[in-house]
C-alpha atoms as a PDB file:
ATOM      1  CA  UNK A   1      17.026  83.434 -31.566  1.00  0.00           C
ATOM      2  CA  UNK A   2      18.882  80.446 -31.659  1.00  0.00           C
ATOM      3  CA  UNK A   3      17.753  77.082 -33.995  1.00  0.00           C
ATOM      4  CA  UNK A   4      16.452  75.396 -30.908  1.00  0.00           C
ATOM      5  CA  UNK A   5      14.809  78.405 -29.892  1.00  0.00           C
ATOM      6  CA  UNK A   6      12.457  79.178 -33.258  1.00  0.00           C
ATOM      7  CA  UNK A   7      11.472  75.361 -33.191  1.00  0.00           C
ATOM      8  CA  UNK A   8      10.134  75.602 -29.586  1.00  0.00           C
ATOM      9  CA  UNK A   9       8.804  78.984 -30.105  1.00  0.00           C
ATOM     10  CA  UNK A  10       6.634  77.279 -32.975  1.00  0.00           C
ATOM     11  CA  UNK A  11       5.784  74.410 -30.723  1.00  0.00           C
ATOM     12  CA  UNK A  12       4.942  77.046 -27.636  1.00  0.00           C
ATOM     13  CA  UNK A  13       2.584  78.895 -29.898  1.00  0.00           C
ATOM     14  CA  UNK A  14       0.822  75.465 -30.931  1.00  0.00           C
ATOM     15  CA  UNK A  15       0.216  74.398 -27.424  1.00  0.00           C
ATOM     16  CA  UNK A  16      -1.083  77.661 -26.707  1.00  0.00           C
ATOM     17  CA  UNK A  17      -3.936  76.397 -28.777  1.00  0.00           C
ATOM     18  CA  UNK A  18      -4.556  73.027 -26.783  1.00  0.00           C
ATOM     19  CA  UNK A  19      -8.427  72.487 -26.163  1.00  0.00           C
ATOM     20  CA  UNK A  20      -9.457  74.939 -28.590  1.00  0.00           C
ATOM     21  CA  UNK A  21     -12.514  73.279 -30.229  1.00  0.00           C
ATOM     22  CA  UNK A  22     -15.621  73.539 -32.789  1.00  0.00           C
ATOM     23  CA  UNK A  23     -18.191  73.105 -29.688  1.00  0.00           C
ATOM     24  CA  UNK A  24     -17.913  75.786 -28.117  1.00  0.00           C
ATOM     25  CA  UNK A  25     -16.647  77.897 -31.244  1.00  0.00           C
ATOM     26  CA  UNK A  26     -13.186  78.710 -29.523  1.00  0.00           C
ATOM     27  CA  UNK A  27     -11.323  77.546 -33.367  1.00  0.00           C
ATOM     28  CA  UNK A  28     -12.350  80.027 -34.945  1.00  0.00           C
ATOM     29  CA  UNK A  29      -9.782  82.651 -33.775  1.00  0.00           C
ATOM     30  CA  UNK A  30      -7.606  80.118 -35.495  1.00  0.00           C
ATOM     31  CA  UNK A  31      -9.620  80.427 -38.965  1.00  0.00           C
ATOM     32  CA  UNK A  32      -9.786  84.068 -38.030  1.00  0.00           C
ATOM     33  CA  UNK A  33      -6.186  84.598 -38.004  1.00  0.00           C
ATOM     34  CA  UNK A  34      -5.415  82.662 -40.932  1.00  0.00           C
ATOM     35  CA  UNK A  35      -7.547  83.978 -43.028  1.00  0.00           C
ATOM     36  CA  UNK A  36      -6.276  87.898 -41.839  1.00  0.00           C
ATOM     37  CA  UNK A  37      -2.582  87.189 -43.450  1.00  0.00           C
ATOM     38  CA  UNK A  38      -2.567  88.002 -47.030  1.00  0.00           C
ATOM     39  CA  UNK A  39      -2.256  87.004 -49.697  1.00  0.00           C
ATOM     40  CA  UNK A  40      -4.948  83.922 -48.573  1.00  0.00           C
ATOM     41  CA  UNK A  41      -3.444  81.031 -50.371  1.00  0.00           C
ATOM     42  CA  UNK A  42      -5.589  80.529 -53.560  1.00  0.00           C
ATOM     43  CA  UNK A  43      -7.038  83.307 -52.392  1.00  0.00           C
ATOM     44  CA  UNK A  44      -9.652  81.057 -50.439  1.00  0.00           C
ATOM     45  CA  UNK A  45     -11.351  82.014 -47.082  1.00  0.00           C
ATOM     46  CA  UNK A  46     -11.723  79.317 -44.543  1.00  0.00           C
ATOM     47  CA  UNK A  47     -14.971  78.782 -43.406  1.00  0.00           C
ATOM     48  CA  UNK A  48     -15.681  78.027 -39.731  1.00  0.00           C
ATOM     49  CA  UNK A  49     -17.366  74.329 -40.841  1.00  0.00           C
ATOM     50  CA  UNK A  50     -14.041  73.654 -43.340  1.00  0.00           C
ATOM     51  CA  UNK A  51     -11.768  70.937 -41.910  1.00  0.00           C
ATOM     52  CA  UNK A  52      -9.009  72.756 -40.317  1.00  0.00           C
ATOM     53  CA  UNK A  53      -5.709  71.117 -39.797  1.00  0.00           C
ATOM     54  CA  UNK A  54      -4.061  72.498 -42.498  1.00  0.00           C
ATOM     55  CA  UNK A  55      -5.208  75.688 -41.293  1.00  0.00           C
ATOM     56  CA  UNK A  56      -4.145  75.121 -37.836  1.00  0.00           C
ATOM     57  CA  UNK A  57      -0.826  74.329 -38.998  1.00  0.00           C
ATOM     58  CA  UNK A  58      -0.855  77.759 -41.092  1.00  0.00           C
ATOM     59  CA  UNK A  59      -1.521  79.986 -37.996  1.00  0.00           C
ATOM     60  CA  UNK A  60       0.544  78.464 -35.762  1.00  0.00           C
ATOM     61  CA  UNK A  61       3.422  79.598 -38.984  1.00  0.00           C
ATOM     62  CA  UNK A  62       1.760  82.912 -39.217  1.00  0.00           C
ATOM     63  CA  UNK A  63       1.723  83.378 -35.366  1.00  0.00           C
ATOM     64  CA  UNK A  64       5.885  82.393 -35.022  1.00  0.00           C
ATOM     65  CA  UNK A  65       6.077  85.344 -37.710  1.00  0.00           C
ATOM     66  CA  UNK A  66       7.891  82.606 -40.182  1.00  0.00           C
ATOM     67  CA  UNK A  67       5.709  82.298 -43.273  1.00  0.00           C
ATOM     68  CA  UNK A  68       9.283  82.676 -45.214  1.00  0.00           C
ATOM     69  CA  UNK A  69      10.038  79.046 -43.664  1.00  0.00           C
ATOM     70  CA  UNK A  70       6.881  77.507 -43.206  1.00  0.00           C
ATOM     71  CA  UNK A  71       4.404  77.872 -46.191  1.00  0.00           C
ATOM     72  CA  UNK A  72       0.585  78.610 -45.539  1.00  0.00           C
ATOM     73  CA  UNK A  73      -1.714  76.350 -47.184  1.00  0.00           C
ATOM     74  CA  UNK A  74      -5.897  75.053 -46.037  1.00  0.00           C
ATOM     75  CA  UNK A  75      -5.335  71.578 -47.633  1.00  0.00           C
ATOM     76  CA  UNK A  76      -2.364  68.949 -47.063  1.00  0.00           C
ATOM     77  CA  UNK A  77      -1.910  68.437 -51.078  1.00  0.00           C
ATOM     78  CA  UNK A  78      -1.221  71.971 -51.764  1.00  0.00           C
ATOM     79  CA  UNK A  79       0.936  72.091 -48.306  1.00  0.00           C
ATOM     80  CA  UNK A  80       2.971  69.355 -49.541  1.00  0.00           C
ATOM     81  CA  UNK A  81       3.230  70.727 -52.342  1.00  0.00           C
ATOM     82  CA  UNK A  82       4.231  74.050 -51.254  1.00  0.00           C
ATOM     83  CA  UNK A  83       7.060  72.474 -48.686  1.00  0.00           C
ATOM     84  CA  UNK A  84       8.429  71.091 -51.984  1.00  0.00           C
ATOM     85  CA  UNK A  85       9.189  74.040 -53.807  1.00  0.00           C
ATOM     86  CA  UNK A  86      10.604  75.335 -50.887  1.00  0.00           C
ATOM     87  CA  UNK A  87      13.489  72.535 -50.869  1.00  0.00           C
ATOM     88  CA  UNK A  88      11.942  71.608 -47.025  1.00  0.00           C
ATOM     89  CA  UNK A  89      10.191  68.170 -47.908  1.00  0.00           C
ATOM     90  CA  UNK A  90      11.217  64.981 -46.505  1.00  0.00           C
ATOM     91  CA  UNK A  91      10.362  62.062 -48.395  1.00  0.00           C
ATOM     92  CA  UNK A  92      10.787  58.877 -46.035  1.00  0.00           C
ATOM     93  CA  UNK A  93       8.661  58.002 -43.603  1.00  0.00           C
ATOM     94  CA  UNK A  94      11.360  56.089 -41.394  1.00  0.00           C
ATOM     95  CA  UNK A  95      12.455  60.143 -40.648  1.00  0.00           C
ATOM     96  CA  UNK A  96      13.188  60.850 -37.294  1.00  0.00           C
ATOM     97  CA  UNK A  97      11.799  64.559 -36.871  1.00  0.00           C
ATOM     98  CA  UNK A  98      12.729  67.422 -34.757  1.00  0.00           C
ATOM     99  CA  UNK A  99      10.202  69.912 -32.452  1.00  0.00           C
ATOM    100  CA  UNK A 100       8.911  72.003 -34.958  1.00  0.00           C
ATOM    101  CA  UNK A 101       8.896  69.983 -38.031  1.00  0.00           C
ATOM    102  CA  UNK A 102       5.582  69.572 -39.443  1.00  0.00           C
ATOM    103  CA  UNK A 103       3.884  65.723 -40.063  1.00  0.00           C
ATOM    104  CA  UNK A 104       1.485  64.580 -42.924  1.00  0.00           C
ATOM    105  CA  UNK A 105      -0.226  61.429 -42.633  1.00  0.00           C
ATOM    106  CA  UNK A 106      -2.151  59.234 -45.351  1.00  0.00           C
ATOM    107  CA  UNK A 107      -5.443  57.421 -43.817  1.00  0.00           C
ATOM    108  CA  UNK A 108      -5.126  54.407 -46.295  1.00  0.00           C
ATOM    109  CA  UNK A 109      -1.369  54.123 -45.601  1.00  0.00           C
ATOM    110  CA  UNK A 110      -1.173  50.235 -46.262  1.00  0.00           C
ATOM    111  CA  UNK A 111      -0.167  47.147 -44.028  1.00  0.00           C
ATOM    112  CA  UNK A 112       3.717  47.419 -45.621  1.00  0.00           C
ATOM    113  CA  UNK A 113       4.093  50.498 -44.240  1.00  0.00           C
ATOM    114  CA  UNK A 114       7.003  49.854 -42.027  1.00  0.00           C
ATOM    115  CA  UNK A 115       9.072  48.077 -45.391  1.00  0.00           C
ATOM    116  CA  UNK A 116       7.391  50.782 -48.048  1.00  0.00           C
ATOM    117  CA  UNK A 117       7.237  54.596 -48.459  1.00  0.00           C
ATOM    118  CA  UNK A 118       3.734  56.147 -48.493  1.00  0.00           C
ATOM    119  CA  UNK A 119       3.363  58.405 -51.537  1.00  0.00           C
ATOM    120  CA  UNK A 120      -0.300  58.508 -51.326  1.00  0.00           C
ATOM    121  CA  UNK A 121      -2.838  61.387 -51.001  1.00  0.00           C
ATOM    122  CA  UNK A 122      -2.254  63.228 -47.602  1.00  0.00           C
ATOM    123  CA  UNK A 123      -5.128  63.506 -45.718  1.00  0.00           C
ATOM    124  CA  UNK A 124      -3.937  65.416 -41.958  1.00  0.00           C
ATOM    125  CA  UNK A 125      -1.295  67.329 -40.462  1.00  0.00           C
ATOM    126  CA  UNK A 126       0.781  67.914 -37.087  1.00  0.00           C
ATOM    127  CA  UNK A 127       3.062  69.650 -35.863  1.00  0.00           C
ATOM    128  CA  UNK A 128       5.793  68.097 -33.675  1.00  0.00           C
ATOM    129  CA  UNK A 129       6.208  68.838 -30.229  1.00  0.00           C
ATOM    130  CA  UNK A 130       8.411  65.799 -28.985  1.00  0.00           C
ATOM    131  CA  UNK A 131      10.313  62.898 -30.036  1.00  0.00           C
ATOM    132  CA  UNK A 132      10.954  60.284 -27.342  1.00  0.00           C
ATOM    133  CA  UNK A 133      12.622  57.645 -27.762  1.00  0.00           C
ATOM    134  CA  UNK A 134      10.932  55.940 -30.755  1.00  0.00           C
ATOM    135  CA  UNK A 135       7.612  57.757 -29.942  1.00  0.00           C
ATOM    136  CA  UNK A 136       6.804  61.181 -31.871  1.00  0.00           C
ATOM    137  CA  UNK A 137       4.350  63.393 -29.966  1.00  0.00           C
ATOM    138  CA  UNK A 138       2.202  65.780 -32.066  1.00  0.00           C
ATOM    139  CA  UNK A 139       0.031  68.464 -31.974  1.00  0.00           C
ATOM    140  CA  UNK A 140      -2.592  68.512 -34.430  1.00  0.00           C
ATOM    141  CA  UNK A 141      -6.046  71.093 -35.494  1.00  0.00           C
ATOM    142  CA  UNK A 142      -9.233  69.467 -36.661  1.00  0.00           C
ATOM    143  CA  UNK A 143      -8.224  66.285 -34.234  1.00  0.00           C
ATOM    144  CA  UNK A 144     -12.202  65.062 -33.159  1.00  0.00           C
ATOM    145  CA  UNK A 145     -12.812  68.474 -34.141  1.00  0.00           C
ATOM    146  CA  UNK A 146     -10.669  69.945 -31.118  1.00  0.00           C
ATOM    147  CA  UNK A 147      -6.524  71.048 -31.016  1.00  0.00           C
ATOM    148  CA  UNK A 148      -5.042  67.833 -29.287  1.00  0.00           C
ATOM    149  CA  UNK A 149      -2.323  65.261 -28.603  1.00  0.00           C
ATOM    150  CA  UNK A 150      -1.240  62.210 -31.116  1.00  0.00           C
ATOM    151  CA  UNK A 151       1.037  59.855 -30.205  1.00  0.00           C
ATOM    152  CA  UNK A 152       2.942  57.525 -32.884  1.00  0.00           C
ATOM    153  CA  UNK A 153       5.555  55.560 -33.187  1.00  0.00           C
ATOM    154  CA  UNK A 154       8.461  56.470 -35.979  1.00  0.00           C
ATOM    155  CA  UNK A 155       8.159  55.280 -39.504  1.00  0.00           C
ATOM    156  CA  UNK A 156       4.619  54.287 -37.787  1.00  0.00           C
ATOM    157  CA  UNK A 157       1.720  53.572 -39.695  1.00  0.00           C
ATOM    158  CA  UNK A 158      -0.265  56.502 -41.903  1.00  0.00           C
ATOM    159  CA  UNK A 159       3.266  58.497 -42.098  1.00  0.00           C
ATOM    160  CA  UNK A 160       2.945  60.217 -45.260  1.00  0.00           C
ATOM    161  CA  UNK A 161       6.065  62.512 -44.647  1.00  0.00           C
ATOM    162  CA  UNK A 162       7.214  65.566 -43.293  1.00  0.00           C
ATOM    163  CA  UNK A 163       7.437  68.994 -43.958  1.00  0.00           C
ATOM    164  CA  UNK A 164      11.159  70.510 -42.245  1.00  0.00           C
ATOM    165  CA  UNK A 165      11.344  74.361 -41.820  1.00  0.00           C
ATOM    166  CA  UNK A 166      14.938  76.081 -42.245  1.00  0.00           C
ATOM    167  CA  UNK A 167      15.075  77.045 -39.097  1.00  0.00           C
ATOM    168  CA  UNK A 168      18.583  77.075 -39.295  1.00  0.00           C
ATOM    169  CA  UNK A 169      18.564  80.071 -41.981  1.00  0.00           C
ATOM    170  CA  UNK A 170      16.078  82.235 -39.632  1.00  0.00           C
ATOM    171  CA  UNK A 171      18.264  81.796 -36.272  1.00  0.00           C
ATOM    172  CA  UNK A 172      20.512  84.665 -35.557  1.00  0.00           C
ATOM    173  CA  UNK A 173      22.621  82.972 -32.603  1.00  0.00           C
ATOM    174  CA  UNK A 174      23.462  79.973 -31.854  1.00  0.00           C
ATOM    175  CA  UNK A 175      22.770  77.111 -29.413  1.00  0.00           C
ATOM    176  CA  UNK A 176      24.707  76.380 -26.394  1.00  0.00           C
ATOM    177  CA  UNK A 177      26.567  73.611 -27.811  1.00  0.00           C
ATOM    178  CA  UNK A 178      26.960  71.224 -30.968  1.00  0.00           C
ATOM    179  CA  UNK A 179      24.670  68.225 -31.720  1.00  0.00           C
ATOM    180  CA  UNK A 180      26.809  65.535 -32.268  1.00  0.00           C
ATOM    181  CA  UNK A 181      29.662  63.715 -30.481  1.00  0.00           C
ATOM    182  CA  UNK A 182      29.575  65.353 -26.913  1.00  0.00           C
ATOM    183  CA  UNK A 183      27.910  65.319 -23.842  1.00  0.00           C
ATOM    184  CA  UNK A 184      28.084  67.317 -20.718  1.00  0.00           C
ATOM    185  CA  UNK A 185      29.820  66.497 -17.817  1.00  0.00           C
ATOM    186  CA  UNK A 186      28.000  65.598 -14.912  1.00  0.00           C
ATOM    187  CA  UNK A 187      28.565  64.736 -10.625  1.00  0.00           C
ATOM    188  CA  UNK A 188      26.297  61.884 -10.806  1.00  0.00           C
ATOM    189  CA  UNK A 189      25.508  59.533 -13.988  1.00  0.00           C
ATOM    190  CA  UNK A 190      22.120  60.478 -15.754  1.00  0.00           C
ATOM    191  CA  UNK A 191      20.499  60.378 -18.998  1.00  0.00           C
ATOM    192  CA  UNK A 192      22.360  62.123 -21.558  1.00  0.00           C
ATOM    193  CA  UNK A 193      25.735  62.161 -19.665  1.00  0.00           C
ATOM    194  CA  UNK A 194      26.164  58.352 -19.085  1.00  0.00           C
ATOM    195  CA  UNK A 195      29.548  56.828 -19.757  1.00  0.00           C
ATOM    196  CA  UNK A 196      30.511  52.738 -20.231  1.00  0.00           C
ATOM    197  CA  UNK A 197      31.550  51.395 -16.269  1.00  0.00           C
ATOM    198  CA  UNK A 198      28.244  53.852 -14.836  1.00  0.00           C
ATOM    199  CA  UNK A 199      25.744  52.268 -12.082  1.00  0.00           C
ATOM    200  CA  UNK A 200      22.271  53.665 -12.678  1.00  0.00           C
ATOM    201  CA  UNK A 201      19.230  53.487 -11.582  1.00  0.00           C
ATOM    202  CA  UNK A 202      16.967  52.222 -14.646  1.00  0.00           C
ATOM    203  CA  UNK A 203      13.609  53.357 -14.819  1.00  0.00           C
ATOM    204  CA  UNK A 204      11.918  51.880 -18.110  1.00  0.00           C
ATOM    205  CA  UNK A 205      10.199  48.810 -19.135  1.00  0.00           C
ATOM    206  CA  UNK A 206      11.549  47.727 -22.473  1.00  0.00           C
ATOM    207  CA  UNK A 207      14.710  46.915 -24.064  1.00  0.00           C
ATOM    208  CA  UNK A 208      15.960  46.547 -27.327  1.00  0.00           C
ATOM    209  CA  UNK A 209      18.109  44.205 -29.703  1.00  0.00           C
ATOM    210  CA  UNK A 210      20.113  47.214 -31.059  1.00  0.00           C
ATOM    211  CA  UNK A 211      19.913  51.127 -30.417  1.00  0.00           C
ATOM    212  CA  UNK A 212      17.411  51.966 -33.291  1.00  0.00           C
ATOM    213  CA  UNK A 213      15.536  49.028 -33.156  1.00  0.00           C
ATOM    214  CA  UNK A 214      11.332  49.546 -33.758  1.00  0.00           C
ATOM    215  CA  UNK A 215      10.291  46.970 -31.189  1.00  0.00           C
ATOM    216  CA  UNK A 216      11.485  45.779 -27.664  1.00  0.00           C
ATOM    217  CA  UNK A 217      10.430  43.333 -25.259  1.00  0.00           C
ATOM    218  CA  UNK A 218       9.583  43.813 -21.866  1.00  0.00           C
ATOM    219  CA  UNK A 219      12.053  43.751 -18.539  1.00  0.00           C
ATOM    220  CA  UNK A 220      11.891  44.936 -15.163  1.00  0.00           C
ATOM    221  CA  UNK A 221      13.268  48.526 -13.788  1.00  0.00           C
ATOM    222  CA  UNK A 222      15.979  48.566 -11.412  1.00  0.00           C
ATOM    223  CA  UNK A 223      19.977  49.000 -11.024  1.00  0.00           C
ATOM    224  CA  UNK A 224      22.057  48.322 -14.289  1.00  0.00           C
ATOM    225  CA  UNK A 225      25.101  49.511 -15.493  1.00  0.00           C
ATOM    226  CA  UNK A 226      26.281  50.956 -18.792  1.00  0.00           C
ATOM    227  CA  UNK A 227      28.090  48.759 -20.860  1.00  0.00           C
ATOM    228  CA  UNK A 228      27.701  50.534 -24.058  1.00  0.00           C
ATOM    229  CA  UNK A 229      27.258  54.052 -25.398  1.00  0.00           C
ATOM    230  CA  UNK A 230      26.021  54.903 -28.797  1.00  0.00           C
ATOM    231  CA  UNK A 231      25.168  58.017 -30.798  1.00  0.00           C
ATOM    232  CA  UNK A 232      23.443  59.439 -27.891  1.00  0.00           C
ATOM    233  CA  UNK A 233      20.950  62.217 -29.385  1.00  0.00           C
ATOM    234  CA  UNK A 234      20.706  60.751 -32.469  1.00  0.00           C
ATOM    235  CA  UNK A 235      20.191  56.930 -31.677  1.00  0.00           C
ATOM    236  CA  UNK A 236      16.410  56.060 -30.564  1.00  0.00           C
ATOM    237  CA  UNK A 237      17.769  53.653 -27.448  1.00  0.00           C
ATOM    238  CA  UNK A 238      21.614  55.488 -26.942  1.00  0.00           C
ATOM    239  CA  UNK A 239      22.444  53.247 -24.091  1.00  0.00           C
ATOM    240  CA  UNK A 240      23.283  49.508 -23.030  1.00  0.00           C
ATOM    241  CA  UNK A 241      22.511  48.458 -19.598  1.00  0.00           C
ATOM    242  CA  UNK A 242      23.254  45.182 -18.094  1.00  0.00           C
ATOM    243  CA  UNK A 243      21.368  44.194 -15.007  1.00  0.00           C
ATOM    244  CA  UNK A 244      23.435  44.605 -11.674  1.00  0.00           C
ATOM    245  CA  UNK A 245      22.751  41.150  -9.245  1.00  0.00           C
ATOM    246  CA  UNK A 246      20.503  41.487  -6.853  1.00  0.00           C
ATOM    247  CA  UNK A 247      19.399  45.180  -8.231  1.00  0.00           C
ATOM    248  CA  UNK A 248      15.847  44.334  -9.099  1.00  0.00           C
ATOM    249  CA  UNK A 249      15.920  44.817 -13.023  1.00  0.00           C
ATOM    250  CA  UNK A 250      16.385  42.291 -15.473  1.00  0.00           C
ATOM    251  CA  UNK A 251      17.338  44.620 -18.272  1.00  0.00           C
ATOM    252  CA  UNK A 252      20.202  43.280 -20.781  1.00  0.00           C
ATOM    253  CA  UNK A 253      19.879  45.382 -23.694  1.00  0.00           C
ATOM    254  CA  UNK A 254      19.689  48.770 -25.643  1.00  0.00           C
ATOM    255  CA  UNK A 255      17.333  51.421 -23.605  1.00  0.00           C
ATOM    256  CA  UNK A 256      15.994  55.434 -24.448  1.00  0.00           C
ATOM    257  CA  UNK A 257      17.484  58.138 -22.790  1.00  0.00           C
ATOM    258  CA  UNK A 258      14.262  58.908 -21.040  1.00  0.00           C
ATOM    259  CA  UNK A 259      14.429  55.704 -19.142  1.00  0.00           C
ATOM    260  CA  UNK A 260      17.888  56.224 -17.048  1.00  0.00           C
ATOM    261  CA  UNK A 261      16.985  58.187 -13.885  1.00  0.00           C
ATOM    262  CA  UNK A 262      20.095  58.908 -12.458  1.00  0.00           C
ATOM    263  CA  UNK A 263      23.004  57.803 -10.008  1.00  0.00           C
ATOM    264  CA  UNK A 264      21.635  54.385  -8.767  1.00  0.00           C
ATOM    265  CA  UNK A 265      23.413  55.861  -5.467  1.00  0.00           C
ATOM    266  CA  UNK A 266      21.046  58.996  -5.470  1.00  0.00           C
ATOM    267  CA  UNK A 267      21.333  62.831  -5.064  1.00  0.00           C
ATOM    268  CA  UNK A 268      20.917  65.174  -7.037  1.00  0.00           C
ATOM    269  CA  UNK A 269      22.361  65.201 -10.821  1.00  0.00           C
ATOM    270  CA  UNK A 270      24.152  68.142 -12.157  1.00  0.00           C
ATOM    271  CA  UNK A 271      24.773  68.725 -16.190  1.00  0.00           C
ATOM    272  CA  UNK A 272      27.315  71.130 -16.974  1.00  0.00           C
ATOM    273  CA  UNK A 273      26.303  72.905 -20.028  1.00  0.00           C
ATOM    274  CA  UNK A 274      28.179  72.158 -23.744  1.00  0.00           C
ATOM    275  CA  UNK A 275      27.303  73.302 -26.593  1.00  0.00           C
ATOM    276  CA  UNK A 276      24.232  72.146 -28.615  1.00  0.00           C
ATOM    277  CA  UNK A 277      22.453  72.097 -24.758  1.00  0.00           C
ATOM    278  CA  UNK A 278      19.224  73.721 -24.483  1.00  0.00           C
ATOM    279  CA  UNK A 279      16.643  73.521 -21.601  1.00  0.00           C
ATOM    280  CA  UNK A 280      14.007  71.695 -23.714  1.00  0.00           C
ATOM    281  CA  UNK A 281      16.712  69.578 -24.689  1.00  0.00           C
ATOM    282  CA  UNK A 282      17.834  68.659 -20.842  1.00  0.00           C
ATOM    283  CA  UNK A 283      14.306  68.195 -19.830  1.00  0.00           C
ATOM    284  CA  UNK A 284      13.568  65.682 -22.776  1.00  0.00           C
ATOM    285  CA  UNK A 285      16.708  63.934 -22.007  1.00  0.00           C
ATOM    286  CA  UNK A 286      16.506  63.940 -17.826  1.00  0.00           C
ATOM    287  CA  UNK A 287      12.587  64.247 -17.422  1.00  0.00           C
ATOM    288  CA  UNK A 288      11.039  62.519 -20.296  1.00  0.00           C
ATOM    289  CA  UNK A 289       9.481  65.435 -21.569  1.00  0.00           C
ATOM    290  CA  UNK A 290      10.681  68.826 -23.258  1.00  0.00           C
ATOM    291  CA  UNK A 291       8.007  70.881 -22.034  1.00  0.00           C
ATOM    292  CA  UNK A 292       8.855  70.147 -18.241  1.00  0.00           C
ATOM    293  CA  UNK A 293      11.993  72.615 -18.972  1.00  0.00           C
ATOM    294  CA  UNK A 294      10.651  74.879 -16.404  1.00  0.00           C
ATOM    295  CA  UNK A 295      11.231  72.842 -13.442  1.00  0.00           C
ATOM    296  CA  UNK A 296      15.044  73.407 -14.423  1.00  0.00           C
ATOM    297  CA  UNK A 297      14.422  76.615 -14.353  1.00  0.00           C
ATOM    298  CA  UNK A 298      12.846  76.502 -10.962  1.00  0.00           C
ATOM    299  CA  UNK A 299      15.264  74.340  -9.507  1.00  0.00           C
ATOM    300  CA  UNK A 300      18.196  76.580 -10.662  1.00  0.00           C
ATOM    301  CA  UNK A 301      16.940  79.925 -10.398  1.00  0.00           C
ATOM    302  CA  UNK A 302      17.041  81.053 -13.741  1.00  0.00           C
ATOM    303  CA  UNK A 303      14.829  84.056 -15.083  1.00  0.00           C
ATOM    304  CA  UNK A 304      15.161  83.727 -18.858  1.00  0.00           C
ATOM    305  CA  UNK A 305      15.451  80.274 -21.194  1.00  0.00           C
ATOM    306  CA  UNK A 306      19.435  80.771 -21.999  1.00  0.00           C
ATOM    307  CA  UNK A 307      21.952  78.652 -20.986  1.00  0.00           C
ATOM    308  CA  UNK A 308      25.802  78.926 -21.355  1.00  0.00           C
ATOM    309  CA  UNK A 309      28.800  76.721 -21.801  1.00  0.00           C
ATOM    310  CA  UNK A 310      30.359  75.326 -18.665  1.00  0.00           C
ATOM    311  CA  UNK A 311      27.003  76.443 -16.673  1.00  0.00           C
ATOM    312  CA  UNK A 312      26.163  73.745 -14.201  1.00  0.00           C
ATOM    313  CA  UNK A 313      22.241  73.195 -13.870  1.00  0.00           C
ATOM    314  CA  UNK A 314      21.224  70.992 -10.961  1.00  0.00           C
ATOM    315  CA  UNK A 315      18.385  68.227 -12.657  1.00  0.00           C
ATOM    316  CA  UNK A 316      15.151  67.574 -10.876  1.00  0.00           C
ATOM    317  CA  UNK A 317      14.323  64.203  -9.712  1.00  0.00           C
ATOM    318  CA  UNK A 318      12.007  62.484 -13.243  1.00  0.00           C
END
């Protein structure tokens, strides 16, 4: 499997777990199966009343078969601590993490967050399942006492830091293409594949001062074209849009990724595969969402996850 690949195969196996709860009892196959992989950290059994996110975290790990990578640990302290000594520990909560990484937060994080580095006591974990624009989605255990959704912003408030598997020394292929510098070509301007001079149809409601700015200010949807192009990938808001006359929008600034819909003339958009491309990839960038991959594979016809160099995928309308 590819780097891409193991990260989503950790985030898969997470979901899997969505709506499992202490109400009805359905977390404990979660304790259960943490607590069958030995050695038990501190040789500790978790109980079924324990707090569990740690734990949750753990089994997802154990699960993905990459307990090498990702230690297993019932408490965020020792986690931490354990992600350390592993070299995988990321020390800055401004971080901008992958699918797959794993996110500590600190309750009593204080009001200086955004200037300051939280180095306090971790009190929960996540695990990443989406970055967005500026907005990290993450799957967390022990959330109201249920596996659910968190939304928060990056370098947002309680950020206490991140744990960051080696994927990368577990893969044993690599991913259709390279992550930095290009983008596919395409037959009709979309997220992702936009160049300076493009007319597209804008979708959002906020734009920003400068492409990794925290905080933008509202506009209105509508055509704009591309007047600038910046790190897209790695920048938060990639692209610069202008409002076209008499197209409805009155955007004039730097915009996410997720917010271009396409061609402002319509039909459909095609991405021709490059390397670094991978369907959770295309979906995050064209539909606002990695885990809607598999309407690319519907559209396309495609029986397995892998995509090749040159390939030409047809993108569903966002």
């Amino acid at each position: 499997m590819t780097e891409n690949q193991l990260r989503q195969k950790v985030v898969k196996i997470a979901v899997s777990y969505l709506g499992c709860k202490e109400a009805d009892g359905s977390h404990r196959k979660i304790i259960d199966l943490y607590n069958s992989h030995k050695p038990l950290a501190r040789g500790y059994a978790v109980k079924y009343t324990d707090a569990w996110c740690s734990t949750f975290a753990s089994t997802v790990a154990i699960a993905a078969g990459l307990t090498d990578i990702i230690p297993t640990e019932c408490g965020c302290e020792k986690h931490i601590a354990l992600f350390k000594k592993l070299g995988a520990w990321v020390e800055n909560d401004a971080y901008v993490p992958k699918p797959g990484d794993y996110i500590f937060y600190d309750w009593q994080d204080g009001v200086n967050y955004a200037t300051t580095d939280d180095t306090g006591a971790a009190d929960h974990v996540g695990i990443v399942t989406e970055v967005n624009g500026s907005t990290i989605t993450v799957i967390e255990g022990n959330m109201s006492d249920a596996v659910g959704y968190r939304h928060i912003a990056v370098n947002g408030r309680y950020i206490r830091g991140y744990g960051v598997p080696k994927y990368a020394s577990k893969a044993t292929g690599t991913d259709a293409g390279t992550t930095g510098g290009e983008s596919g070509g395409t037959s009709d301007a979309g997220a992702g594949t936009c160049k300076v001079g493009d007319i597209v149809n804008f979708t959002g409601g906020k734009h920003y001062t400068n492409a990794n700015a925290a905080n933008g200010t509202a506009c209105k949807p509508g055509k704009a074209k591309v007047t600038q192009v910046y790190q897209p990938g790695k920048a938060k808001h990639p692209y610069h849009l202008v409002a076209v006359s008499g197209g409805g929008s009155t955007v004039y600034g730097w915009v996410d990724a997720a917010d271009i819909g396409g061609s402002a003339s319509g039909g459909t958009r095609t991405h021709t595969v490059v390397r670094g491309d991978t369907l959770w990839a295309l979906a995050s960038t064209y539909l606002g969402s990695g885990s809607r991959y598999k309407e690319i594979m519907r559209l396309n016809g495609l029986t397995s996850e892998i995509i090749h160099v040159g390939q030409a995928l047809k993108m569903p309308a966002k």
